[in-house]
PDB file of N, CA and C in Angstrom:
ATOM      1  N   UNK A   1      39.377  -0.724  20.011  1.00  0.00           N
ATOM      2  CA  UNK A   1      38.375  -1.564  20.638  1.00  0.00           C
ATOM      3  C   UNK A   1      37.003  -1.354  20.004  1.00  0.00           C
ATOM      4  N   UNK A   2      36.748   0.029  19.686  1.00  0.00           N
ATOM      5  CA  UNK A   2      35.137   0.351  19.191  1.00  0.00           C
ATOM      6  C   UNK A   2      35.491  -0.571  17.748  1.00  0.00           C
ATOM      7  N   UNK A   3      36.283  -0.028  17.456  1.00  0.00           N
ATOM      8  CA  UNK A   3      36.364  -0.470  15.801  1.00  0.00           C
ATOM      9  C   UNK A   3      36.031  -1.682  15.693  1.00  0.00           C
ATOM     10  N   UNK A   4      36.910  -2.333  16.648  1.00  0.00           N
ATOM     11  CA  UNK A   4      36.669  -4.449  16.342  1.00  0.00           C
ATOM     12  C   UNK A   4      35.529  -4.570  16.521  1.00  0.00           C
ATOM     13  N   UNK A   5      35.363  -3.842  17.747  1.00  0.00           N
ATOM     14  CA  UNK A   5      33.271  -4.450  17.955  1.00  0.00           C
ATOM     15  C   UNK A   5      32.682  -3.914  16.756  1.00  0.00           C
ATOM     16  N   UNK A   6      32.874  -2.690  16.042  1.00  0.00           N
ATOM     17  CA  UNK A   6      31.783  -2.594  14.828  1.00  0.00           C
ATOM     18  C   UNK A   6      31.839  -3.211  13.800  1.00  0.00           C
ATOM     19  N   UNK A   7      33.478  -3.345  13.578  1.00  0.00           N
ATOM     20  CA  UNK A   7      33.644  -4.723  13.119  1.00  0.00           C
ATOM     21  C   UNK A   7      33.252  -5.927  12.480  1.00  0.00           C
ATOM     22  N   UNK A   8      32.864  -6.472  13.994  1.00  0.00           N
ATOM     23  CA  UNK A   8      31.959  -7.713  14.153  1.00  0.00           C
ATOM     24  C   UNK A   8      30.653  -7.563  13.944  1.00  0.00           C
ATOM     25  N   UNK A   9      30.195  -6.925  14.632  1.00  0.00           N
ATOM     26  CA  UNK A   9      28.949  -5.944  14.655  1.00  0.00           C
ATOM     27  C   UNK A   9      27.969  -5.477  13.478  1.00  0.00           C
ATOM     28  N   UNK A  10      28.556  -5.088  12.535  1.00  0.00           N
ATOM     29  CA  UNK A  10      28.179  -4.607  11.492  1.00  0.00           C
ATOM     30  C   UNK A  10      27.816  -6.063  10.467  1.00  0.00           C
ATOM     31  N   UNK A  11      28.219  -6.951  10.399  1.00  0.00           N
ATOM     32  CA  UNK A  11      27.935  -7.500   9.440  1.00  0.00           C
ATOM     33  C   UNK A  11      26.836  -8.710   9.394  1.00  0.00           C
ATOM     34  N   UNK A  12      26.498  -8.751  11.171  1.00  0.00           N
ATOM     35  CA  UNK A  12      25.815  -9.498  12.294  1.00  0.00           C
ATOM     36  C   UNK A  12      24.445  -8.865  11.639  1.00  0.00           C
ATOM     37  N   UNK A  13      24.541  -7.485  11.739  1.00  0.00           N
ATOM     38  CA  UNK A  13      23.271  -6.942  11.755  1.00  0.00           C
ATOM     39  C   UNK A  13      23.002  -6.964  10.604  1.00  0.00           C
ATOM     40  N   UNK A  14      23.794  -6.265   9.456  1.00  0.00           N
ATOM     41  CA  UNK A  14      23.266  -7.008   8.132  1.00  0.00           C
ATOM     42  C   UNK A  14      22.685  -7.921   7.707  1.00  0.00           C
ATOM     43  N   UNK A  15      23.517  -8.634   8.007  1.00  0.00           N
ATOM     44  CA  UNK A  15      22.397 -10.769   7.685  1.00  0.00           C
ATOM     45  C   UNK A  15      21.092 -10.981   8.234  1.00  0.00           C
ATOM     46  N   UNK A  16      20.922  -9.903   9.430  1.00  0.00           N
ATOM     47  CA  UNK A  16      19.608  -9.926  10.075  1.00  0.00           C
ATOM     48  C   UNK A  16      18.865  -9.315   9.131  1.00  0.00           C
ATOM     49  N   UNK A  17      19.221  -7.898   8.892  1.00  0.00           N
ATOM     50  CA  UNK A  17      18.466  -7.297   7.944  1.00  0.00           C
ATOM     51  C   UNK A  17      18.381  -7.699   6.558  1.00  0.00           C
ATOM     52  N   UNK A  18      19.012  -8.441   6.172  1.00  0.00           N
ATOM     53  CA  UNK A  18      18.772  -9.580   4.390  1.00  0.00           C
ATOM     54  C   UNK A  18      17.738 -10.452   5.251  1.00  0.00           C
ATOM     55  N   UNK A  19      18.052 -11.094   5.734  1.00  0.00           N
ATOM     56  CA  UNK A  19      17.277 -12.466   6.090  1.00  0.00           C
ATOM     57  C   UNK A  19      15.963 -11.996   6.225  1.00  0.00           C
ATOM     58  N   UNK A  20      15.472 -11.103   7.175  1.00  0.00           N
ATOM     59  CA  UNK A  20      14.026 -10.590   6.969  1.00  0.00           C
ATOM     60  C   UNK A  20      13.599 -10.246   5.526  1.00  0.00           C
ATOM     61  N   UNK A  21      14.462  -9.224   4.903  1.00  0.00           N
ATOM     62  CA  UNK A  21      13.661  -9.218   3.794  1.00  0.00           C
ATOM     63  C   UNK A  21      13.544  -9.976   2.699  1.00  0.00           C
ATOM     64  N   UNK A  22      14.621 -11.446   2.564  1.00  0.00           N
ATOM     65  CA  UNK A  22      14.294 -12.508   2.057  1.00  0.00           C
ATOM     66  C   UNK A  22      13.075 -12.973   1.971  1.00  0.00           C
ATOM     67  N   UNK A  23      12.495 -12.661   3.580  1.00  0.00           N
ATOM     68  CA  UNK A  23      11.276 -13.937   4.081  1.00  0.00           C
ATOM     69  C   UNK A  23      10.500 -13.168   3.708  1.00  0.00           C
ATOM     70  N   UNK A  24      10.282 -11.486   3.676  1.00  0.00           N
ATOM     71  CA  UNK A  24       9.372 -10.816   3.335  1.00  0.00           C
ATOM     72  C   UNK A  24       8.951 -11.326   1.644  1.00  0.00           C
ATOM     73  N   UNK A  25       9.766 -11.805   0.600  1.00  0.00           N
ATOM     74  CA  UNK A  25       9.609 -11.543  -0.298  1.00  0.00           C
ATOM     75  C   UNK A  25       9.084 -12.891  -0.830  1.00  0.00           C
ATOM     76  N   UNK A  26       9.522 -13.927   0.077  1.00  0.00           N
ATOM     77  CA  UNK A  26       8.698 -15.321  -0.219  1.00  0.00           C
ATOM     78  C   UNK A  26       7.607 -14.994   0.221  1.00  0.00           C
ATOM     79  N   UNK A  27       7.249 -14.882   1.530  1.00  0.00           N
ATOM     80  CA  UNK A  27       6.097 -14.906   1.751  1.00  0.00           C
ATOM     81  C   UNK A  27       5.104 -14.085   0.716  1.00  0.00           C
ATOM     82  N   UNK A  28       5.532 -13.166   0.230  1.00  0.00           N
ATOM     83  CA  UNK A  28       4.456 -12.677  -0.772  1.00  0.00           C
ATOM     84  C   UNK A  28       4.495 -13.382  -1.834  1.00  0.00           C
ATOM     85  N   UNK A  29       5.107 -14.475  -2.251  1.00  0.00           N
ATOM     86  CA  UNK A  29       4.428 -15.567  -3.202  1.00  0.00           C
ATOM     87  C   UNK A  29       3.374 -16.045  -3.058  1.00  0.00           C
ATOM     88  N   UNK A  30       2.741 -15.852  -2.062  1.00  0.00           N
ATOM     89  CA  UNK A  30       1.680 -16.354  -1.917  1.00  0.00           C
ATOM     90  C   UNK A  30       0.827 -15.372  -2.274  1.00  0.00           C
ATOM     91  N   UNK A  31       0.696 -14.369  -2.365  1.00  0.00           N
ATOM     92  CA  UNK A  31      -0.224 -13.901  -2.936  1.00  0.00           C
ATOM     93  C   UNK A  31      -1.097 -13.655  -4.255  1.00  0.00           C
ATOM     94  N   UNK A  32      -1.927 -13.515  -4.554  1.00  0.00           N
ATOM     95  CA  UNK A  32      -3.007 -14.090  -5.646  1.00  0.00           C
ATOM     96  C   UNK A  32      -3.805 -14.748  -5.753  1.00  0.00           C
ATOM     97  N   UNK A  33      -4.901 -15.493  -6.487  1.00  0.00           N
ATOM     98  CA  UNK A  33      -5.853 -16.276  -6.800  1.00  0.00           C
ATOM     99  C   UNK A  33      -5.154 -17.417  -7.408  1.00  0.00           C
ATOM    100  N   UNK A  34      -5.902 -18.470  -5.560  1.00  0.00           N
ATOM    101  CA  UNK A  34      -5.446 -19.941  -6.473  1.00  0.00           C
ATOM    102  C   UNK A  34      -7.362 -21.143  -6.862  1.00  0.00           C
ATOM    103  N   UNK A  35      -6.664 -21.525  -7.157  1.00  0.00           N
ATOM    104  CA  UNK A  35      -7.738 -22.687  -7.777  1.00  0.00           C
ATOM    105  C   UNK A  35      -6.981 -24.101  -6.672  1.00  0.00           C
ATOM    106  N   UNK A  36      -8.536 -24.144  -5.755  1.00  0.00           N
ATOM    107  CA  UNK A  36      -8.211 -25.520  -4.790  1.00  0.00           C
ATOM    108  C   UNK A  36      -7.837 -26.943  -5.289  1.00  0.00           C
ATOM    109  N   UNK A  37      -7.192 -27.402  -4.482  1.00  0.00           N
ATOM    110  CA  UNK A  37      -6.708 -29.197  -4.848  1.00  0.00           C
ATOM    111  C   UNK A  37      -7.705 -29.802  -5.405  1.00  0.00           C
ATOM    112  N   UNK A  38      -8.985 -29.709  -5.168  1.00  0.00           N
ATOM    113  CA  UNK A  38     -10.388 -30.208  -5.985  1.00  0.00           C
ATOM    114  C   UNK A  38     -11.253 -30.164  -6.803  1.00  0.00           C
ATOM    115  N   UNK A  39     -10.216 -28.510  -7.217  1.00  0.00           N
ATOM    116  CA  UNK A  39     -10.926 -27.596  -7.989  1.00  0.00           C
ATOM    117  C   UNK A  39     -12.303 -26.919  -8.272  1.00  0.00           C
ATOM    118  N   UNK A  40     -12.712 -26.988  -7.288  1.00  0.00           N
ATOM    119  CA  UNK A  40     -13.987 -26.772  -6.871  1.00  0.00           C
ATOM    120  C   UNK A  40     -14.649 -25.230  -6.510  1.00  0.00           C
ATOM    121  N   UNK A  41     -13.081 -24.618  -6.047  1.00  0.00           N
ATOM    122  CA  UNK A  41     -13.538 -23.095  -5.556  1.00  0.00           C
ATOM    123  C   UNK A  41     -11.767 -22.770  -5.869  1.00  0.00           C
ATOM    124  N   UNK A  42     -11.737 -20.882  -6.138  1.00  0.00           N
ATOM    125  CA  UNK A  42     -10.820 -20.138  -6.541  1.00  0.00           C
ATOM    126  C   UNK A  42     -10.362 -19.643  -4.926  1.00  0.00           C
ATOM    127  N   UNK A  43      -9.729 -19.490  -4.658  1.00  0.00           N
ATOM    128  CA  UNK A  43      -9.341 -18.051  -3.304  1.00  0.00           C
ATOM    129  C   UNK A  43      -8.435 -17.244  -3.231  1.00  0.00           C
ATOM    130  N   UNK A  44      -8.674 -16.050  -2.916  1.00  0.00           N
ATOM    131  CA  UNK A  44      -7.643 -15.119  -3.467  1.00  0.00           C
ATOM    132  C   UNK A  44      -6.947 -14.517  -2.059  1.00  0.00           C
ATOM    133  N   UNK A  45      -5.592 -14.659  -1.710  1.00  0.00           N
ATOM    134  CA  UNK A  45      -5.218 -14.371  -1.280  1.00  0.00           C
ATOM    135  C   UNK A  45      -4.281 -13.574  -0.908  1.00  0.00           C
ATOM    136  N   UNK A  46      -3.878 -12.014   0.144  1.00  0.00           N
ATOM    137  CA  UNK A  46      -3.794 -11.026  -0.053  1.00  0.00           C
ATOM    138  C   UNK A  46      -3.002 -10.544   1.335  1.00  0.00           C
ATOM    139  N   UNK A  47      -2.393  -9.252   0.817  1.00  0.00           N
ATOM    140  CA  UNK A  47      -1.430  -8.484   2.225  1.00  0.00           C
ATOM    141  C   UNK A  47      -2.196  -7.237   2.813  1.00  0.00           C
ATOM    142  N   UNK A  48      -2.697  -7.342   3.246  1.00  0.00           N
ATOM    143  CA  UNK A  48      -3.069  -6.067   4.578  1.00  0.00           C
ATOM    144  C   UNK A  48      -2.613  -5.632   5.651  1.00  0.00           C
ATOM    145  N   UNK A  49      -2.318  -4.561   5.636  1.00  0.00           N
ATOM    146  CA  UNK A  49      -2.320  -4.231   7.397  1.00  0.00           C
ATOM    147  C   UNK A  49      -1.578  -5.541   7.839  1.00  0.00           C
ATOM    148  N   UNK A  50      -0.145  -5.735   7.209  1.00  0.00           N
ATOM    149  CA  UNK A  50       0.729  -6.488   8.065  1.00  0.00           C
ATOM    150  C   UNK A  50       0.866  -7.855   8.328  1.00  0.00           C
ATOM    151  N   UNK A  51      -0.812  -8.151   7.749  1.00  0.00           N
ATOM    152  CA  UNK A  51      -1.621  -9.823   7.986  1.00  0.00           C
ATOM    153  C   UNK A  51      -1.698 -10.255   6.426  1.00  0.00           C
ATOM    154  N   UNK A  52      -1.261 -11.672   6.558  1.00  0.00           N
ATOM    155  CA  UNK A  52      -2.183 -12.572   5.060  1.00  0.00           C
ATOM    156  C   UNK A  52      -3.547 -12.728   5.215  1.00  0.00           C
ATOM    157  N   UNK A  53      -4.549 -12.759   4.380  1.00  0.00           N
ATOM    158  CA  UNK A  53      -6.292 -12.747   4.130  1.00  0.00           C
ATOM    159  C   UNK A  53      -6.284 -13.723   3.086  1.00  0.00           C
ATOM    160  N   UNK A  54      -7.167 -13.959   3.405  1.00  0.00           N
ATOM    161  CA  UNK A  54      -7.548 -15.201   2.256  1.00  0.00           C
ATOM    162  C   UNK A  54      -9.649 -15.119   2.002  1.00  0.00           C
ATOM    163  N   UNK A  55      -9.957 -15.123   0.932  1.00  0.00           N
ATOM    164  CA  UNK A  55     -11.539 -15.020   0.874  1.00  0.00           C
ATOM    165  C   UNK A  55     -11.737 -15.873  -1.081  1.00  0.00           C
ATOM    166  N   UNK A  56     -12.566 -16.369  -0.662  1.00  0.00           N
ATOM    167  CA  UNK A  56     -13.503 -17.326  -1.721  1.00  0.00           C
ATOM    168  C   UNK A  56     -13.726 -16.232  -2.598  1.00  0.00           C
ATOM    169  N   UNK A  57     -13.215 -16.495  -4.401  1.00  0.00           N
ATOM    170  CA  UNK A  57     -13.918 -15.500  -5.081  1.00  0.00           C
ATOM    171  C   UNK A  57     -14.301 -15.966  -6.080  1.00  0.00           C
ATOM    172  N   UNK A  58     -14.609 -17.332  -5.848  1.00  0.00           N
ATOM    173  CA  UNK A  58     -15.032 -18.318  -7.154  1.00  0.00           C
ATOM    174  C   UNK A  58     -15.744 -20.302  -6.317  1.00  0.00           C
ATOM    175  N   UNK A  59     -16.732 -20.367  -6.691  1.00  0.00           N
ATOM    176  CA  UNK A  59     -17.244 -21.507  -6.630  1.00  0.00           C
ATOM    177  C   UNK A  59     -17.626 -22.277  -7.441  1.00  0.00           C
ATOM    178  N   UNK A  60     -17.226 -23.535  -7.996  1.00  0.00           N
ATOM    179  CA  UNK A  60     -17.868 -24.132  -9.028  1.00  0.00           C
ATOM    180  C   UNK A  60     -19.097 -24.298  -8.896  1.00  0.00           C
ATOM    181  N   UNK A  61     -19.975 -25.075  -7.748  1.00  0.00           N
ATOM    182  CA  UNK A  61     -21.230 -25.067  -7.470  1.00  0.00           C
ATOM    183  C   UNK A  61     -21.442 -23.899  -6.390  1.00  0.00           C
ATOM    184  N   UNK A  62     -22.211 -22.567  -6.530  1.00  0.00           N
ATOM    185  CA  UNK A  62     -22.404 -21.374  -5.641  1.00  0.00           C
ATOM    186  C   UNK A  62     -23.035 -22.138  -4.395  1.00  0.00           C
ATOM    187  N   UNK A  63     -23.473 -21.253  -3.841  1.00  0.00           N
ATOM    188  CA  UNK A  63     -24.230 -21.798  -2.590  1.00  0.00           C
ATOM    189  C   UNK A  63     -25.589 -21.028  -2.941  1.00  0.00           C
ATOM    190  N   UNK A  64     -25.404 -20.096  -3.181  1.00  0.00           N
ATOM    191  CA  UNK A  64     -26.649 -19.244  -3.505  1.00  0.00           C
ATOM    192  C   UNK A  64     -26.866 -18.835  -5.043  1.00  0.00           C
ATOM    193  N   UNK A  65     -27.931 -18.873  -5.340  1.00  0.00           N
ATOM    194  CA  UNK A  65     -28.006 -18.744  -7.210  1.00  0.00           C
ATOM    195  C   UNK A  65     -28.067 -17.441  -7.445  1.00  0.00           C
TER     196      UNK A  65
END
């Protein structure tokens, strides 16, 4: 009886554990410096502490000289 349930069991939890780290590994495609649809400004975007960040590190026209 244990056996069938681990069985089943075991391979359930596997696919869980691929499937996360699939998504882990797309989602970090996103990371790096892109150049906007208008091309107007760069933004570089980044993994921290668990969260995606995103910050301006390029402007074609600055705001400030």
């Amino acid at each position: 009886m244990i056996r069938r349930l681990l069985t089943l069991l075991i391979p359930f939890v596997l696919a869980n554990v691929l499937q996360t780290a699939a998504q882990t590994k797309e989602a970090d495609l996103v990371v790096g410096t892109w150049l906007v649809q208008d091309k107007k400004a760069k933004i570089q975007i980044y993994h921290k502490s668990g969260k995606y960040h995103g910050k301006i590190v390029w402007l074609k026209e600055p705001n400030d000289e």
